[in-house]
N, C-alpha and C. Protein backbone atom coordinates (compact mmCIF):
# COMPACT_ATOMS: atom_id res chain seq x y z
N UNK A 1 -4.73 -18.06 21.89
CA UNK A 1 -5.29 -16.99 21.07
C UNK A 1 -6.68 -17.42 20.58
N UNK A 2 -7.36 -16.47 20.91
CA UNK A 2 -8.64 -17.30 20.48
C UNK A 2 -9.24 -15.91 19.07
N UNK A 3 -9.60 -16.46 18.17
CA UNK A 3 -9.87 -16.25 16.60
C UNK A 3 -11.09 -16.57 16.45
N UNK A 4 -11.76 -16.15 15.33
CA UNK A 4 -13.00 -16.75 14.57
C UNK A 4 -12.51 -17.40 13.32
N UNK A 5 -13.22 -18.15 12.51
CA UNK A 5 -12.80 -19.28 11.72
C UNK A 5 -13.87 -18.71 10.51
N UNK A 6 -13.97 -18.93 9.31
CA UNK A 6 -14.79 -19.24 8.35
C UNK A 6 -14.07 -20.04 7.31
N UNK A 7 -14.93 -21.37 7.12
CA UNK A 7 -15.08 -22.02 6.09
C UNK A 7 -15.06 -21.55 4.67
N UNK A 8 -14.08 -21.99 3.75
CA UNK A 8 -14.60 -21.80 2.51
C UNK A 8 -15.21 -22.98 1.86
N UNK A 9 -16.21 -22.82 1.53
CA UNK A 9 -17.41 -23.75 1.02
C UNK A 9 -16.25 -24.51 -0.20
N UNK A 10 -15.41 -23.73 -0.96
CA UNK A 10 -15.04 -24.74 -2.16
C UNK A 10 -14.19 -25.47 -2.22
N UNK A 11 -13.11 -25.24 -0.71
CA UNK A 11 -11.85 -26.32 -0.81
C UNK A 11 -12.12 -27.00 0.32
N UNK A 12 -13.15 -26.92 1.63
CA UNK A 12 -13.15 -27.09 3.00
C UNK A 12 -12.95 -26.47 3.89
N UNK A 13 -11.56 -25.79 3.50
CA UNK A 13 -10.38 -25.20 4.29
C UNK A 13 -11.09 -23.79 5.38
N UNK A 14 -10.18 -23.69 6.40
CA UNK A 14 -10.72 -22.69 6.68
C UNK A 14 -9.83 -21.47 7.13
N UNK A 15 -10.51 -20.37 7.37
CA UNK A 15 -9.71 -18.85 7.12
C UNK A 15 -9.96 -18.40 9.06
N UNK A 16 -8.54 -17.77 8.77
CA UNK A 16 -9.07 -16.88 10.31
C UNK A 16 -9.08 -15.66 10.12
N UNK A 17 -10.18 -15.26 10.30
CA UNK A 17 -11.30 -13.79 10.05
C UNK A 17 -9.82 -12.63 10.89
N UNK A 18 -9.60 -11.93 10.51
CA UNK A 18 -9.21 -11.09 11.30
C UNK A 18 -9.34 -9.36 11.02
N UNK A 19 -10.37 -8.99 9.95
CA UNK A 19 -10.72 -7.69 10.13
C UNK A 19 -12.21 -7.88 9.73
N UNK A 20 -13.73 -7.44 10.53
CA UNK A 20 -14.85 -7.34 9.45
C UNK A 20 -15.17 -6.03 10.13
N UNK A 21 -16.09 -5.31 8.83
CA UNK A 21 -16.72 -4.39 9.22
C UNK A 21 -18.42 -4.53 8.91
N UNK A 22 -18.93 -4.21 10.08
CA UNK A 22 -20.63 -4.96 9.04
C UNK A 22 -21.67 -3.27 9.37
N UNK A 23 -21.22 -2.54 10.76
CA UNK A 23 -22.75 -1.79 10.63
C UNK A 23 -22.52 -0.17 11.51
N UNK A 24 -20.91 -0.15 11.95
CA UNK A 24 -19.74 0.58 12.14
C UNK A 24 -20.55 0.81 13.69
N UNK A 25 -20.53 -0.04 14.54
CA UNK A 25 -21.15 -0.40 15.91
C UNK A 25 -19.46 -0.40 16.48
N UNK A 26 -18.38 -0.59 16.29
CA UNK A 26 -17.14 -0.63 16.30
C UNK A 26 -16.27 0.73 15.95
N UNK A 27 -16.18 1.60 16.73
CA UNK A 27 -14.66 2.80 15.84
C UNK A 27 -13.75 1.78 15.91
N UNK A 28 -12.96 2.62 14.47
CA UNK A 28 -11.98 1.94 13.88
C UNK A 28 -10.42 2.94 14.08
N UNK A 29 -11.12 4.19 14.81
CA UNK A 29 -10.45 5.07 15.12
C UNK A 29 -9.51 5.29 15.97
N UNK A 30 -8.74 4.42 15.99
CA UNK A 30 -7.84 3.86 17.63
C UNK A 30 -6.71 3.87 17.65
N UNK A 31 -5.80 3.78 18.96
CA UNK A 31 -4.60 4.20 18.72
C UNK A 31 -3.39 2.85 18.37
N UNK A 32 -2.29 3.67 18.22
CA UNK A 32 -1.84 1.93 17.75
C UNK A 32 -1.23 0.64 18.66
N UNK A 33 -1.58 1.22 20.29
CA UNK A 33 -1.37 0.04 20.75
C UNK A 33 -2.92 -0.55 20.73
N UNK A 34 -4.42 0.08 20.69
CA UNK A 34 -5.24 -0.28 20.16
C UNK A 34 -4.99 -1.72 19.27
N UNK A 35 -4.61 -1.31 18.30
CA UNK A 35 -4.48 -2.01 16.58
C UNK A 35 -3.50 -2.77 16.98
N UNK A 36 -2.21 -3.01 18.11
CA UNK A 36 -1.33 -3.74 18.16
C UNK A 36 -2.24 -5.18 18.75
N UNK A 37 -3.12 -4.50 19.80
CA UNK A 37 -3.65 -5.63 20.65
C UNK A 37 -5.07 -6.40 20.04
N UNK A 38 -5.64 -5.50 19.72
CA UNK A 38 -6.69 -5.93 18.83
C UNK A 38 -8.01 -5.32 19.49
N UNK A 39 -9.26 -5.28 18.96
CA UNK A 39 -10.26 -4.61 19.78
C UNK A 39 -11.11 -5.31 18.71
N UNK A 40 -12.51 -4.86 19.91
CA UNK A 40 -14.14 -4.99 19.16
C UNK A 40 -14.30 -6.79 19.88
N UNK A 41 -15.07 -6.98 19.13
CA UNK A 41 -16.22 -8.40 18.82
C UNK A 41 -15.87 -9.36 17.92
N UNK A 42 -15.78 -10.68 18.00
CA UNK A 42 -15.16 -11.46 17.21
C UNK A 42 -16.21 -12.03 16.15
N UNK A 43 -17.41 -11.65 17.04
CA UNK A 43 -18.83 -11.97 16.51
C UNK A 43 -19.32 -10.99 15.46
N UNK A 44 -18.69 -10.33 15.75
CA UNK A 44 -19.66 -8.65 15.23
C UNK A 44 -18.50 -7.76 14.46
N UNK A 45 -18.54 -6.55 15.18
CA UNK A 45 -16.77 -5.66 14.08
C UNK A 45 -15.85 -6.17 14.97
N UNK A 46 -14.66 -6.12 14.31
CA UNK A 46 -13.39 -6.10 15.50
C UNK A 46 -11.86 -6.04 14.01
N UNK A 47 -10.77 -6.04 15.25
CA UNK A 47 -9.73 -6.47 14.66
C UNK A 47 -8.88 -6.94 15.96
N UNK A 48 -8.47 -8.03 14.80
CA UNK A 48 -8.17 -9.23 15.81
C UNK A 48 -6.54 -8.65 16.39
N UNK A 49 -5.80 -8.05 15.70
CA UNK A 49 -4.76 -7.61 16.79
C UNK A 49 -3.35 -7.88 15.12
N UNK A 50 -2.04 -6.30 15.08
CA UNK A 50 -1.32 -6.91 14.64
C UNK A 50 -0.63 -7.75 15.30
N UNK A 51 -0.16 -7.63 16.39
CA UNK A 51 1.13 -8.53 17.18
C UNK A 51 0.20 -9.89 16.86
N UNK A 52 -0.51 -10.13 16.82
CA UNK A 52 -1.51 -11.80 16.43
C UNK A 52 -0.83 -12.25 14.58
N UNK A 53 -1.16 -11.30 13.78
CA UNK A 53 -1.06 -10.87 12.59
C UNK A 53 0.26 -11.02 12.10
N UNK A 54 1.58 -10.74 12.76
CA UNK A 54 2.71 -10.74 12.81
C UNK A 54 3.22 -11.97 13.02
N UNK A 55 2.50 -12.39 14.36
CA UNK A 55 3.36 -14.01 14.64
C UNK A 55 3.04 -14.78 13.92
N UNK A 56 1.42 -14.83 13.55
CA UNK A 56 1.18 -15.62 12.51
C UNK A 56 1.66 -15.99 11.39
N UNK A 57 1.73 -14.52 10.36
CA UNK A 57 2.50 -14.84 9.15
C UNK A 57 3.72 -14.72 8.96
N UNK A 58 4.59 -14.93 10.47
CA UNK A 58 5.99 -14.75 10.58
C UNK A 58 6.41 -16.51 10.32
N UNK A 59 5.45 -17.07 10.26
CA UNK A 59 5.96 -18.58 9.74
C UNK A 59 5.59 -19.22 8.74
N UNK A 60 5.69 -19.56 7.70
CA UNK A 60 5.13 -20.43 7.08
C UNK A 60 5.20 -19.34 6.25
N UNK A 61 3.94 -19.95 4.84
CA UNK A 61 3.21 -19.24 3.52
C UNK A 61 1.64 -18.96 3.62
N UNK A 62 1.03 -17.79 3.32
CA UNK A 62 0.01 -17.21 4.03
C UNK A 62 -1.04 -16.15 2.74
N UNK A 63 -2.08 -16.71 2.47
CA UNK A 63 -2.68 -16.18 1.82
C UNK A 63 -3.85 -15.46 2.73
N UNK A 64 -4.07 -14.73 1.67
CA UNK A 64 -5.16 -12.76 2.02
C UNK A 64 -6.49 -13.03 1.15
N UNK A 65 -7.56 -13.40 1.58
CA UNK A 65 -8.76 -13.00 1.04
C UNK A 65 -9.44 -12.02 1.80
N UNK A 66 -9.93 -11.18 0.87
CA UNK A 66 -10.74 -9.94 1.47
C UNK A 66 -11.81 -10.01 0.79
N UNK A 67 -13.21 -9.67 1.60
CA UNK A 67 -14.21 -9.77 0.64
C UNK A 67 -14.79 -7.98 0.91
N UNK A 68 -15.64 -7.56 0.20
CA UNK A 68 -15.88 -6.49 0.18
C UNK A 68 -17.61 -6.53 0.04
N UNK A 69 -18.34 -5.50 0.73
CA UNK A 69 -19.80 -5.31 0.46
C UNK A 69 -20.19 -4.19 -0.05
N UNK A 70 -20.96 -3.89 -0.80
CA UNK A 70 -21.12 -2.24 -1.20
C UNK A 70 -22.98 -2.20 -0.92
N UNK A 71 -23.25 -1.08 -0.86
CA UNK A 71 -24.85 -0.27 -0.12
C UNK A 71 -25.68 -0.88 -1.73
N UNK A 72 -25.42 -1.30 -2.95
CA UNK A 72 -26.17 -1.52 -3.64
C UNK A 72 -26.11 -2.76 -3.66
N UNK A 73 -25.66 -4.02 -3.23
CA UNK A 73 -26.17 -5.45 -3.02
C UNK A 73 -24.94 -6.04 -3.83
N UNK A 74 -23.79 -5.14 -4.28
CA UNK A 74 -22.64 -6.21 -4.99
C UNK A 74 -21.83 -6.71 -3.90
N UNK A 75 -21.05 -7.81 -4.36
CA UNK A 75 -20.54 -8.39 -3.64
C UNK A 75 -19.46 -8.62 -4.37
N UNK A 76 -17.39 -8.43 -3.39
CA UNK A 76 -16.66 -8.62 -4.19
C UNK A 76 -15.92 -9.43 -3.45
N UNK A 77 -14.72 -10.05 -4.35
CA UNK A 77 -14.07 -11.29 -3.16
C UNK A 77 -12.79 -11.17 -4.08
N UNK A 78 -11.50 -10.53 -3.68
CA UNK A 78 -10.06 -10.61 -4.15
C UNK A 78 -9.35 -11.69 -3.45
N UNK A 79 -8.25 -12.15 -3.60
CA UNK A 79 -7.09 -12.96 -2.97
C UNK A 79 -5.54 -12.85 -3.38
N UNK A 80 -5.30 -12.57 -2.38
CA UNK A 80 -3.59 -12.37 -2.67
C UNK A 80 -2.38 -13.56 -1.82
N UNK A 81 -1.75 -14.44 -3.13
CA UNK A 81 -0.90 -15.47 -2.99
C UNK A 81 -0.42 -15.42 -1.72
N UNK A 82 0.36 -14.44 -1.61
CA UNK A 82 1.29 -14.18 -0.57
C UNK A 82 1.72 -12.94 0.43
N UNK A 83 0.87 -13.20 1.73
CA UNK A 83 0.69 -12.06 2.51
C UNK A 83 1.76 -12.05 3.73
N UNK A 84 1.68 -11.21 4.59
CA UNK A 84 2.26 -11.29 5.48
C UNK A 84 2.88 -9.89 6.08
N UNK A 85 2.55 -9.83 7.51
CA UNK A 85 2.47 -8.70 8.33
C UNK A 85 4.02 -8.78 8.75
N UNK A 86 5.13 -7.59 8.95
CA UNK A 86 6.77 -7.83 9.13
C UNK A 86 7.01 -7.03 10.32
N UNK A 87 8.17 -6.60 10.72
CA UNK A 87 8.70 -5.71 11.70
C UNK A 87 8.23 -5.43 12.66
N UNK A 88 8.41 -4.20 13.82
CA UNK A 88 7.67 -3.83 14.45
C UNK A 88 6.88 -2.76 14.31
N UNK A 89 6.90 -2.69 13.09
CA UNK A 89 6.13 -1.24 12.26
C UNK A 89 4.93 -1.89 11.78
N UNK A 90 4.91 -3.29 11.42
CA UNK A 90 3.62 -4.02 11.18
C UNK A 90 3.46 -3.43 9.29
N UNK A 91 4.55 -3.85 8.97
CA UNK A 91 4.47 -3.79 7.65
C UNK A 91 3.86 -4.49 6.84
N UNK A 92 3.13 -4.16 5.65
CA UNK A 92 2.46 -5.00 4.78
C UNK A 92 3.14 -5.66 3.37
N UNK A 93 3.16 -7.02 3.42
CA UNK A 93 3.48 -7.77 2.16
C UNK A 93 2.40 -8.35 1.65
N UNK A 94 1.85 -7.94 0.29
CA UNK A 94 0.72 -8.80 -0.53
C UNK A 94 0.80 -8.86 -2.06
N UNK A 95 0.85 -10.25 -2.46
CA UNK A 95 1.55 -10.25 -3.57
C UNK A 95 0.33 -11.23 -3.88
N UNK A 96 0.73 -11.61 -5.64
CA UNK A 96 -0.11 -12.52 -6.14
C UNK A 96 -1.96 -12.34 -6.23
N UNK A 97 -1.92 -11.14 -6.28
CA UNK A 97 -3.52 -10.73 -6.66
C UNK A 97 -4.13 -11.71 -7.62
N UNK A 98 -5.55 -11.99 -7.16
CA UNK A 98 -6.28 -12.60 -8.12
C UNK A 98 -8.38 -12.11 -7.87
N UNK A 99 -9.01 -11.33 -8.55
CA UNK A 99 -10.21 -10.98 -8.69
C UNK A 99 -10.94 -12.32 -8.82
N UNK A 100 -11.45 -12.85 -7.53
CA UNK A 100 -12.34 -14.33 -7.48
C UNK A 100 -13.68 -13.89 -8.13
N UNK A 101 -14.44 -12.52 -7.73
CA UNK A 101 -15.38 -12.40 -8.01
C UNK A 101 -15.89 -10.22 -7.56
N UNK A 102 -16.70 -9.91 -8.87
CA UNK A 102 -16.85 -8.86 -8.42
C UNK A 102 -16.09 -8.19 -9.29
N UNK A 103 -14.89 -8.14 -10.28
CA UNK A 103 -13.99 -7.55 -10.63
C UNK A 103 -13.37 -5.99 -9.72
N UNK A 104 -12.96 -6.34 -8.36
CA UNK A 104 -12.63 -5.16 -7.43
C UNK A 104 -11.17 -4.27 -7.83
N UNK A 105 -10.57 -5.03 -7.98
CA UNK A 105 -9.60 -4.74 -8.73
C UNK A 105 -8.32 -4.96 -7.73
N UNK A 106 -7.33 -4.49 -7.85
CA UNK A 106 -5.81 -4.41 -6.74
C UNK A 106 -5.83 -3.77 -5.81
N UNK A 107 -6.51 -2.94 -4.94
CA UNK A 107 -6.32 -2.02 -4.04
C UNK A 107 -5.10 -1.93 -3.38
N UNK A 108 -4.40 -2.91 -3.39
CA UNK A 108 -3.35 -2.82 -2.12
C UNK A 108 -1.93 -3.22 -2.86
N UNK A 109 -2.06 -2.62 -3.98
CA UNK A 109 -1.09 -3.08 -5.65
C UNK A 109 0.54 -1.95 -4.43
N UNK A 110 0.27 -0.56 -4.59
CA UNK A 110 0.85 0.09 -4.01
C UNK A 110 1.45 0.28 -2.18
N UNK A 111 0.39 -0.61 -1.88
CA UNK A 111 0.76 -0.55 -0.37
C UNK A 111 2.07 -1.87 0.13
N UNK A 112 2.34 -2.49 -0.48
CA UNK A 112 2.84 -3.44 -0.06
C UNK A 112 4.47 -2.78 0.39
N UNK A 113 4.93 -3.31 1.48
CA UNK A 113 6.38 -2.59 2.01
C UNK A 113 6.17 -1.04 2.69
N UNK A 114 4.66 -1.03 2.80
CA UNK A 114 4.42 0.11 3.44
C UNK A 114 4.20 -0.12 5.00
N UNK A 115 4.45 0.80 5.89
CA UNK A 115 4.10 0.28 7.35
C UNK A 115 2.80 0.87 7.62
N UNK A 116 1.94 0.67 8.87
CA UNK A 116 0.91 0.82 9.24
C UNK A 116 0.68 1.94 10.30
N UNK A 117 -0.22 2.67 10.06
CA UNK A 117 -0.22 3.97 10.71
C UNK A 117 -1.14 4.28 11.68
N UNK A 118 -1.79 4.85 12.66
CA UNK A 118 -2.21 4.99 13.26
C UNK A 118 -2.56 6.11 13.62
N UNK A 119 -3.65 7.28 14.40
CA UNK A 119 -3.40 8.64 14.48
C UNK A 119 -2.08 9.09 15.41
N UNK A 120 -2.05 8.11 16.41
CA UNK A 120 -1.23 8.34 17.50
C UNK A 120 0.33 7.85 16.97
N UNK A 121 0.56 7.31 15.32
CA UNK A 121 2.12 7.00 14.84
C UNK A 121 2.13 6.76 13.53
N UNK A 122 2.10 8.07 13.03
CA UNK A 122 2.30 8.49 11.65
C UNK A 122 3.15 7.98 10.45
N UNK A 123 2.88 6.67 10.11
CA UNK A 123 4.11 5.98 9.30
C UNK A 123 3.66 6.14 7.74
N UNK A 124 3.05 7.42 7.47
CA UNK A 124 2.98 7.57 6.13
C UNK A 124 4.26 8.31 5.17
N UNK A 125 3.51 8.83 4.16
CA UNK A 125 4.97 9.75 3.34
C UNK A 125 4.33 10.71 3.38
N UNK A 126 3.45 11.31 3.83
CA UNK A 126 2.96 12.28 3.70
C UNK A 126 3.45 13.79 4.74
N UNK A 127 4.46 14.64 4.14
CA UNK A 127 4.55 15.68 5.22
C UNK A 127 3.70 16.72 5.26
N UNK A 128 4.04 16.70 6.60
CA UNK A 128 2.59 17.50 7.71
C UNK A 128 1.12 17.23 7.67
N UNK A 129 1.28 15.74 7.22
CA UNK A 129 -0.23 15.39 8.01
C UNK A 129 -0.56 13.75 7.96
N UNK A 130 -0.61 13.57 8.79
CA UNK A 130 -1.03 11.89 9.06
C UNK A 130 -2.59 11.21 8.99
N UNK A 131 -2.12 10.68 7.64
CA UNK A 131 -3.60 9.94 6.60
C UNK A 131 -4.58 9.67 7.51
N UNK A 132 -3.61 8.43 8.98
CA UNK A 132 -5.11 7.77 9.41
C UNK A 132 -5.72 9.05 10.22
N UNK A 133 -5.04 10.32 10.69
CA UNK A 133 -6.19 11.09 11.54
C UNK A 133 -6.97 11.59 10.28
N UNK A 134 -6.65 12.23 9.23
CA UNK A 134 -7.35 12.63 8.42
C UNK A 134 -8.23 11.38 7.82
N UNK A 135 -8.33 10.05 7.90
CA UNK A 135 -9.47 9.36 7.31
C UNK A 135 -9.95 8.30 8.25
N UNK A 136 -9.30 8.85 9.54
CA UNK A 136 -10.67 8.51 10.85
C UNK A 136 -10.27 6.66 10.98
N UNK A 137 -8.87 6.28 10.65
CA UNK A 137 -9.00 4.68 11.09
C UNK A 137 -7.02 4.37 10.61
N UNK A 138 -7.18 3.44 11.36
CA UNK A 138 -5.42 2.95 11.04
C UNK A 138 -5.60 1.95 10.34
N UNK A 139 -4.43 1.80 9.09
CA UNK A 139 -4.04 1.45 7.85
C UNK A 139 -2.95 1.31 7.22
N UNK A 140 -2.12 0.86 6.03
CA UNK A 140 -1.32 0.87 5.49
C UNK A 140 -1.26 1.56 4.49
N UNK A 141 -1.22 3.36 5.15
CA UNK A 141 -0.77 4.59 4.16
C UNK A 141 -0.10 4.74 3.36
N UNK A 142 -0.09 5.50 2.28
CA UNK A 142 1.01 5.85 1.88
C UNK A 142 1.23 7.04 1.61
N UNK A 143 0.21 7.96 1.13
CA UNK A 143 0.29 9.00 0.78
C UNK A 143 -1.09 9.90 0.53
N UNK A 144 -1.32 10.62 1.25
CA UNK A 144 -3.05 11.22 1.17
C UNK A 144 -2.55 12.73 1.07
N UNK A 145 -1.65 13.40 0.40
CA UNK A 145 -1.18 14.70 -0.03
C UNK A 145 -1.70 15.06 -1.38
N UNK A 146 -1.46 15.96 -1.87
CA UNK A 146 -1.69 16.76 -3.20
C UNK A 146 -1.91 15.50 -4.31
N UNK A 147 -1.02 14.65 -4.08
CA UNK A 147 -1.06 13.73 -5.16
C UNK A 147 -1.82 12.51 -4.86
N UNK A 148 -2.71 12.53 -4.00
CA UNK A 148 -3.66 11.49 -3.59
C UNK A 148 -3.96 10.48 -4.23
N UNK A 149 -4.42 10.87 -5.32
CA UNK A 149 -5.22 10.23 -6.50
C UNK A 149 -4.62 9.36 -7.13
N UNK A 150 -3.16 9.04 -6.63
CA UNK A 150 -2.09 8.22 -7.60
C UNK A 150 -1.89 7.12 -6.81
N UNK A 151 -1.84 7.44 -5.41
CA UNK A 151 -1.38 6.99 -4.28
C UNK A 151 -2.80 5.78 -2.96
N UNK A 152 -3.54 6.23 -3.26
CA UNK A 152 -4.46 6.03 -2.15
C UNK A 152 -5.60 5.23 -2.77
N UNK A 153 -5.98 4.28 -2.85
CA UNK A 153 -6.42 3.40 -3.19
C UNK A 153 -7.22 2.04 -2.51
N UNK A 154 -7.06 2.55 -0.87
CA UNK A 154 -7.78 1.56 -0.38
C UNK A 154 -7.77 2.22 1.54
N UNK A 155 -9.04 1.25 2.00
CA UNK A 155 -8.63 2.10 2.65
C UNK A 155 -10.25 0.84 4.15
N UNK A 156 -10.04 -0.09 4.25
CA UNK A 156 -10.96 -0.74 4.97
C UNK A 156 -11.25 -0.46 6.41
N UNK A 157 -10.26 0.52 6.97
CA UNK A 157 -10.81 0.51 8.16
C UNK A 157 -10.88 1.79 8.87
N UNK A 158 -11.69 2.47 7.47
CA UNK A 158 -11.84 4.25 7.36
C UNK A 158 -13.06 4.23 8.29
N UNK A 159 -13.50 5.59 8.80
CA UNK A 159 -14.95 6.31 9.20
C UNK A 159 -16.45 5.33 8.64
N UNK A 160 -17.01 4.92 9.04
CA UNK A 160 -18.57 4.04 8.82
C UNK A 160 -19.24 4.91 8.63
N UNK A 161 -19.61 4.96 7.67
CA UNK A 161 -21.05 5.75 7.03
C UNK A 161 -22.43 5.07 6.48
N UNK A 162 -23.49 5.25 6.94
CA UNK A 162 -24.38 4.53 6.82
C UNK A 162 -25.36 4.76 5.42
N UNK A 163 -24.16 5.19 4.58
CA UNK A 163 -24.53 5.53 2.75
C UNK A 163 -23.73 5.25 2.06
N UNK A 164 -23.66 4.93 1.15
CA UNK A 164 -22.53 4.78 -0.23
C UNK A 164 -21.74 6.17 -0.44
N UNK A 165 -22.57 7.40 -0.52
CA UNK A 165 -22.19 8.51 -1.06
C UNK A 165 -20.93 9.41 0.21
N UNK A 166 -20.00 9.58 -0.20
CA UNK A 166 -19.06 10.35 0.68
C UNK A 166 -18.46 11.35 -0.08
N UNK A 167 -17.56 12.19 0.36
CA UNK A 167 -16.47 13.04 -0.23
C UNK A 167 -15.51 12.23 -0.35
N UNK A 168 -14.25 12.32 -1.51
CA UNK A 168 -13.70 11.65 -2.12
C UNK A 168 -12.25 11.08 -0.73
N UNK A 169 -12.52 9.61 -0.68
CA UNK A 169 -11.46 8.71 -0.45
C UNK A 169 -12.12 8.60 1.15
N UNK A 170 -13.01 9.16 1.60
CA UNK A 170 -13.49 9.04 3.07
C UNK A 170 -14.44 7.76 2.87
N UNK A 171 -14.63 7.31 4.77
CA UNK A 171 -14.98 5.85 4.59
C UNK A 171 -14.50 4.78 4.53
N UNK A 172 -15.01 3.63 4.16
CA UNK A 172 -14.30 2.14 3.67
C UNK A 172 -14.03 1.99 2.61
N UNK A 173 -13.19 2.35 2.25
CA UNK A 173 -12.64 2.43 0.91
C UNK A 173 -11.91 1.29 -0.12
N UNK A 174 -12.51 0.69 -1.36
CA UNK A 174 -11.40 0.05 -2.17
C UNK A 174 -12.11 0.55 -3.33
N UNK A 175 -10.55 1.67 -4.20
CA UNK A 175 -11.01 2.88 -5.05
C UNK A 175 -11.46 1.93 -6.83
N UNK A 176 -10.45 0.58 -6.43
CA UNK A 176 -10.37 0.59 -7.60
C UNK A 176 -11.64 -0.57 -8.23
N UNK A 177 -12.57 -0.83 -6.88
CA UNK A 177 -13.88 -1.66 -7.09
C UNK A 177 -15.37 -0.42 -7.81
N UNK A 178 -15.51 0.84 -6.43
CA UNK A 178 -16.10 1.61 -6.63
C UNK A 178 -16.07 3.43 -6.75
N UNK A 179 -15.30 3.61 -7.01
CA UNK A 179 -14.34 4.79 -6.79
C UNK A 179 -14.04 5.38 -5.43
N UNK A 180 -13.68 6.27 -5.59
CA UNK A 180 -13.35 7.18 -4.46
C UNK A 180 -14.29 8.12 -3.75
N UNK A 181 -15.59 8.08 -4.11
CA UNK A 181 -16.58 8.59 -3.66
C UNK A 181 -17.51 7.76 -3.15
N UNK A 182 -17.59 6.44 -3.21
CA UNK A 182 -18.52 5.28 -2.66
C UNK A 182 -17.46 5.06 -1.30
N UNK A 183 -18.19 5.13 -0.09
CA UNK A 183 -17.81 3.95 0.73
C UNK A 183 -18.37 2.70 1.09
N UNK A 184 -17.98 1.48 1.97
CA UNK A 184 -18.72 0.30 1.34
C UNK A 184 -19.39 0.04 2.41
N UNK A 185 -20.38 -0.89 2.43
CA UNK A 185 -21.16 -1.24 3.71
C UNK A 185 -20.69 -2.11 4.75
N UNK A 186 -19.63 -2.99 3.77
CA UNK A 186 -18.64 -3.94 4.98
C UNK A 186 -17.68 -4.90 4.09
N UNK A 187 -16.68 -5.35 5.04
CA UNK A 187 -15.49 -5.90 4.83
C UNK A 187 -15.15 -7.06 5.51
N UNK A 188 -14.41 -8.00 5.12
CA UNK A 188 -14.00 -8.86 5.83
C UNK A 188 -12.20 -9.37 5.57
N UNK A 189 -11.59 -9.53 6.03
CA UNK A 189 -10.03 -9.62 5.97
C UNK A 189 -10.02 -11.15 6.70
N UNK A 190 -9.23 -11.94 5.89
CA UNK A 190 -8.94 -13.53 6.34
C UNK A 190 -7.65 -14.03 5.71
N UNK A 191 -6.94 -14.96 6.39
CA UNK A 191 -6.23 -15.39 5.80
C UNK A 191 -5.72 -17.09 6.62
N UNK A 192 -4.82 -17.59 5.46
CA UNK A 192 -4.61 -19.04 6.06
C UNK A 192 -3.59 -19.50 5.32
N UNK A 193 -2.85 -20.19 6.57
CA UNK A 193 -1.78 -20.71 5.62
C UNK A 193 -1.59 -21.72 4.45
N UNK A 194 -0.94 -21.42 3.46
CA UNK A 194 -1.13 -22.03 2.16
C UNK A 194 -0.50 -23.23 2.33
N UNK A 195 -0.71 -23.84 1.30
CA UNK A 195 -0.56 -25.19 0.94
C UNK A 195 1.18 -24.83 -0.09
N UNK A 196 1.53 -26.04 -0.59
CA UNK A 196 2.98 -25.93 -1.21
C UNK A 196 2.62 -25.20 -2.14
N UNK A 197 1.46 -25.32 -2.98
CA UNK A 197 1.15 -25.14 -4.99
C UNK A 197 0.56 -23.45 -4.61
């Protein structure tokens, strides 16, 4: 399996990159054997693949840093204790939130035990209409109906827009850094297996 790596400057250690978004040269718009296998540039956008994602954090203990970019020059960086991709639905577990920098907030507080959706395999709660066709990228939905606003909260591998300003929850979305009307300029998703502490 071949991966990209980044260093974190403060422990040594290093992360394997497996979602960035930098200049939306990449659709994110794909189907889910797409997203099973992985697509794009390892250099540039891509996603590295769930079935990669799955085997990985099917062993061991596995931490989630995500960093986030926004069109006005902030920069945010969350981490969550304990991650890990499940089933063959490619379910999401992320626990142990911590705001390193940026104060972004939880985005993915609600998604956890949710499965991952795709346009082409609708694993949201939403009846009669499936989130990722309506927000242009596959994700860990939950609910983009009437009650949106309670529910939807993040959203990294939405439609690329080459502005901050969108209609509400479209884009690259994490609601609870810049609301629901900003999308961001880019993303990065990493993770590595933890240590005992």
């Amino acid at each position: 399996m071949q991966v990209y790596c980044r260093m974190e400057p403060e422990s040594g250690k290093g992360f394997i990159v497996f979602q960035r978004r930098l200049d939306g040269s990449v659709s994110f718009e794909r189907t889910w054997q797409e997203y099973a296998e992985g697509f794009g540039n390892l250099t540039g956008e891509f996603w590295l693949g769930n079935q990669k994602l799955r085997s990985l954090t099917d062993n061991g203990k596995w931490e989630l840093v995500i960093t986030l970019r926004a069109f006005d020059g902030d920069e945010a960086r969350v981490r969550y204790r304990d991650f890990r991709i499940f089933f063959s639905d490619y379910g999401l577990s992320a626990y142990g939130f911590k705001a390193e920098s940026g104060y972004a907030g939880d985005s993915l507080r609600h998604l956890s035990f949710r499965y991952f959706s795709t346009p082409d395999k609708d694993s949201d709660h939403t009846d009669g209409e499936n989130c990722a066709k309506k927000f242009h990228g596959g994700w860990w939905y939950y609910h983009c109906g009437s009650d949106i606003s309670d529910n939807f909260k993040s959203n990294l591998n939405g439609l690329y827009y080459n502005n901050a300003t969108v209609d509400d929850y479209m884009g690259i979305q994490w609601v609870t850094w810049k609301g629901k009307q900003v999308s961001l300029k880019g993303s990065e998703m990493m993770t590595r297996r933890r240590g005992p502490h």
